[in-house]
Protein backbone atom coordinates (compact mmCIF):
# COMPACT_ATOMS: atom_id res chain seq x y z
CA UNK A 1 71.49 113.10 11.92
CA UNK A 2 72.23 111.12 15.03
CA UNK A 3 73.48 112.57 18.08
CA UNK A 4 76.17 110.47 19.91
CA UNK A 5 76.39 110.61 23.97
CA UNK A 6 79.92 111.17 24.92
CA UNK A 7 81.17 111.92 28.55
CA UNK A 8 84.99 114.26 28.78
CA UNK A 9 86.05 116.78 30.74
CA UNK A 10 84.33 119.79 30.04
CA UNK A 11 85.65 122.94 28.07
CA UNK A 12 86.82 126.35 29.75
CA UNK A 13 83.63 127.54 27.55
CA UNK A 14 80.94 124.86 29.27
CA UNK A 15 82.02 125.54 32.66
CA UNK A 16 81.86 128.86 32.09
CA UNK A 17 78.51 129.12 30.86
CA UNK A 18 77.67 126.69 33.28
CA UNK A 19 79.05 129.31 35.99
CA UNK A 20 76.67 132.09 34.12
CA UNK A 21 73.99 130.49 33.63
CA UNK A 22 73.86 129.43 37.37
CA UNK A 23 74.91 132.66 38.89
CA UNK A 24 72.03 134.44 36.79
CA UNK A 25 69.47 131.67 38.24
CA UNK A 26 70.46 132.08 41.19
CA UNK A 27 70.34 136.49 41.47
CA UNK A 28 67.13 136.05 39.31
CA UNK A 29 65.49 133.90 41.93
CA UNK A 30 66.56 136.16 44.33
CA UNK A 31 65.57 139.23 42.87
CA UNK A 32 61.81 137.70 41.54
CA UNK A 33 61.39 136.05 45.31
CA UNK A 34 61.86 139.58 47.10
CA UNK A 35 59.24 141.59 44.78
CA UNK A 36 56.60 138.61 45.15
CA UNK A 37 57.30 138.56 49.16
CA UNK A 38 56.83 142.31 49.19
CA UNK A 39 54.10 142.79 46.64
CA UNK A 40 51.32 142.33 49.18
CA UNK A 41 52.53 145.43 50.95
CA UNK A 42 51.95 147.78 47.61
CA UNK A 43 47.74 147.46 48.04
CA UNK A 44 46.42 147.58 44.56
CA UNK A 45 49.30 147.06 42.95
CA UNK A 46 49.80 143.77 43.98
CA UNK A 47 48.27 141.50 41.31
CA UNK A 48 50.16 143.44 38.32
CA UNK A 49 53.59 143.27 40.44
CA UNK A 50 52.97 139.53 41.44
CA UNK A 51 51.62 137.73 37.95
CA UNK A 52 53.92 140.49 35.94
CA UNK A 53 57.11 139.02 37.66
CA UNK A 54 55.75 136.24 37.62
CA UNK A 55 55.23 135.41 33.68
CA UNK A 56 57.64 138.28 32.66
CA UNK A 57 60.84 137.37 34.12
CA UNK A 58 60.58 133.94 32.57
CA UNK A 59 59.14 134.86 28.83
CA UNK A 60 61.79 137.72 29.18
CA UNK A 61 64.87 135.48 29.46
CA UNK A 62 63.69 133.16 27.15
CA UNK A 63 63.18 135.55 24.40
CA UNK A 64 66.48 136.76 25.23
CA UNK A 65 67.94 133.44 25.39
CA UNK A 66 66.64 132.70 21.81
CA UNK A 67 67.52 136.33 19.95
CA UNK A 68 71.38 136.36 21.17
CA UNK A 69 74.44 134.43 21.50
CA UNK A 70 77.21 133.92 23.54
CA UNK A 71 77.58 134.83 26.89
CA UNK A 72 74.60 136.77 26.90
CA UNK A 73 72.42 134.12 25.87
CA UNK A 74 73.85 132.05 29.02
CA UNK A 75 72.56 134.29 31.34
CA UNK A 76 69.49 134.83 29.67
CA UNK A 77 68.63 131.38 29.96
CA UNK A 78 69.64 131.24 33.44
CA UNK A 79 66.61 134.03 33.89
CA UNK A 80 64.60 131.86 32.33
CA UNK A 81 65.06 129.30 34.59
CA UNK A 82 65.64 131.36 37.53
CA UNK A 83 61.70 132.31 36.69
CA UNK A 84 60.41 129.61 36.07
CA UNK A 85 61.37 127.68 39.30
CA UNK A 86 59.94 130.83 41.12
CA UNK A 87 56.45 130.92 39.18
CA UNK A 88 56.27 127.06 39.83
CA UNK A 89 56.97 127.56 43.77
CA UNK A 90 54.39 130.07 44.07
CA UNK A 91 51.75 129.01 41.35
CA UNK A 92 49.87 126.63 44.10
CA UNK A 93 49.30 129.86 46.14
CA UNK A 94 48.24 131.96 43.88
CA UNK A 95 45.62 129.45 42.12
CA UNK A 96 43.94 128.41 45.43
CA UNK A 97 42.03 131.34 45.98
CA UNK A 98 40.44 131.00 42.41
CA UNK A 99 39.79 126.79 43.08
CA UNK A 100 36.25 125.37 44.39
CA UNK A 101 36.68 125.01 47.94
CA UNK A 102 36.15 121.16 48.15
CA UNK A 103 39.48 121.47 45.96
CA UNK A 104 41.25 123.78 48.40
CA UNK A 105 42.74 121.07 50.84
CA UNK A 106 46.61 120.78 50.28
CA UNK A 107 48.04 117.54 51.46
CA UNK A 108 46.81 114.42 52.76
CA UNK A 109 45.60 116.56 55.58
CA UNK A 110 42.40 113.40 56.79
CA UNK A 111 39.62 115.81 56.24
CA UNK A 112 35.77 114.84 56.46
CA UNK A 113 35.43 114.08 60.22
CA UNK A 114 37.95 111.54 60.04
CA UNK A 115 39.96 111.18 63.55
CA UNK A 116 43.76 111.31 63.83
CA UNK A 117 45.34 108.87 65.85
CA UNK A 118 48.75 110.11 67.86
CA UNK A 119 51.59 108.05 67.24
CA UNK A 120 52.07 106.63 71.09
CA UNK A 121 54.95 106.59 72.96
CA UNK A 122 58.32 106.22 70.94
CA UNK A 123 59.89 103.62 73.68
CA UNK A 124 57.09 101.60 73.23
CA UNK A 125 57.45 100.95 69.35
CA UNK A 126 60.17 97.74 69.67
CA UNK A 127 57.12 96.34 71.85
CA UNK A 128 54.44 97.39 69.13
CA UNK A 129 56.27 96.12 65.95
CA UNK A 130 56.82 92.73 67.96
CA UNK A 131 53.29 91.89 68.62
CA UNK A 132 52.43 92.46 65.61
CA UNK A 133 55.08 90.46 63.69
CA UNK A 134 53.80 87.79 61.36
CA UNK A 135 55.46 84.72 59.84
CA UNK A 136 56.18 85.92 56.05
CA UNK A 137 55.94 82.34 55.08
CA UNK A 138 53.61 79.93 55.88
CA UNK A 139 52.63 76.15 55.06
């Protein structure tokens, strides 16, 4: 069956799960960002608090999100998303320790003995760009 695209003004209903569904994101995000800042502080317990928030909070509200309906199921999604936007902001950390160590370089950082330049002096960059202007089209 085809779907059509149609743009109205939304429903009471849509904004409303709209509102829920962001709200929950949001307090999720909040919530799962706080136990992963802390976690280092617990010693041992670190890892299980750290990749348990981490992949629980998101399978968690997606489950939910799929088993009920309603309002509930709004804010279980936004849990789900909430989640997942914190595991993907704190994967890269967590993966670099376990990556080769040519592979550990974030960024376009110029590594390999390569020398960094320093941009010169800002009032001199009209001058710059002007000697080294070139006619765009020649014959």
């Amino acid at each position: 069956m085809a779907q059509e695209l149609a743009f109205a003004t939304p429903r009471p209903e849509e904004m409303t799960e709209v509102a829920i569904g962001m709200g929950s994101a949001g307090v999720t995000g909040l919530a799962e960002g706080v136990v992963v800042k802390f976690a280092p502080g617990l010693g041992a317990l670190e890892p299980v608090f750290t990749w348990g928030t981490l992949l629980g909070v998101p399978l968690i509200g997606a489950a939910g999100s799929l088993f009920t309906r309603g309002m509930i199921s709004g804010v279980f999604k936004g849990v789900a998303a909430g989640g997942a936007a914190i595991l993907g902001y704190s994967l890269p950390a967590l993966v670099t320790p376990f990556m080769p160590a040519g592979a550990r370089q974030l960024g376009g950082g110029g590594g390999g003995g390569v020398k960094q330049l320093s941009a010169g002096n800002p009032l001199q960059a009209p001058q710059r760009a002007q000697t080294q202007a070139r006619v765009g089209l020649e014959f």
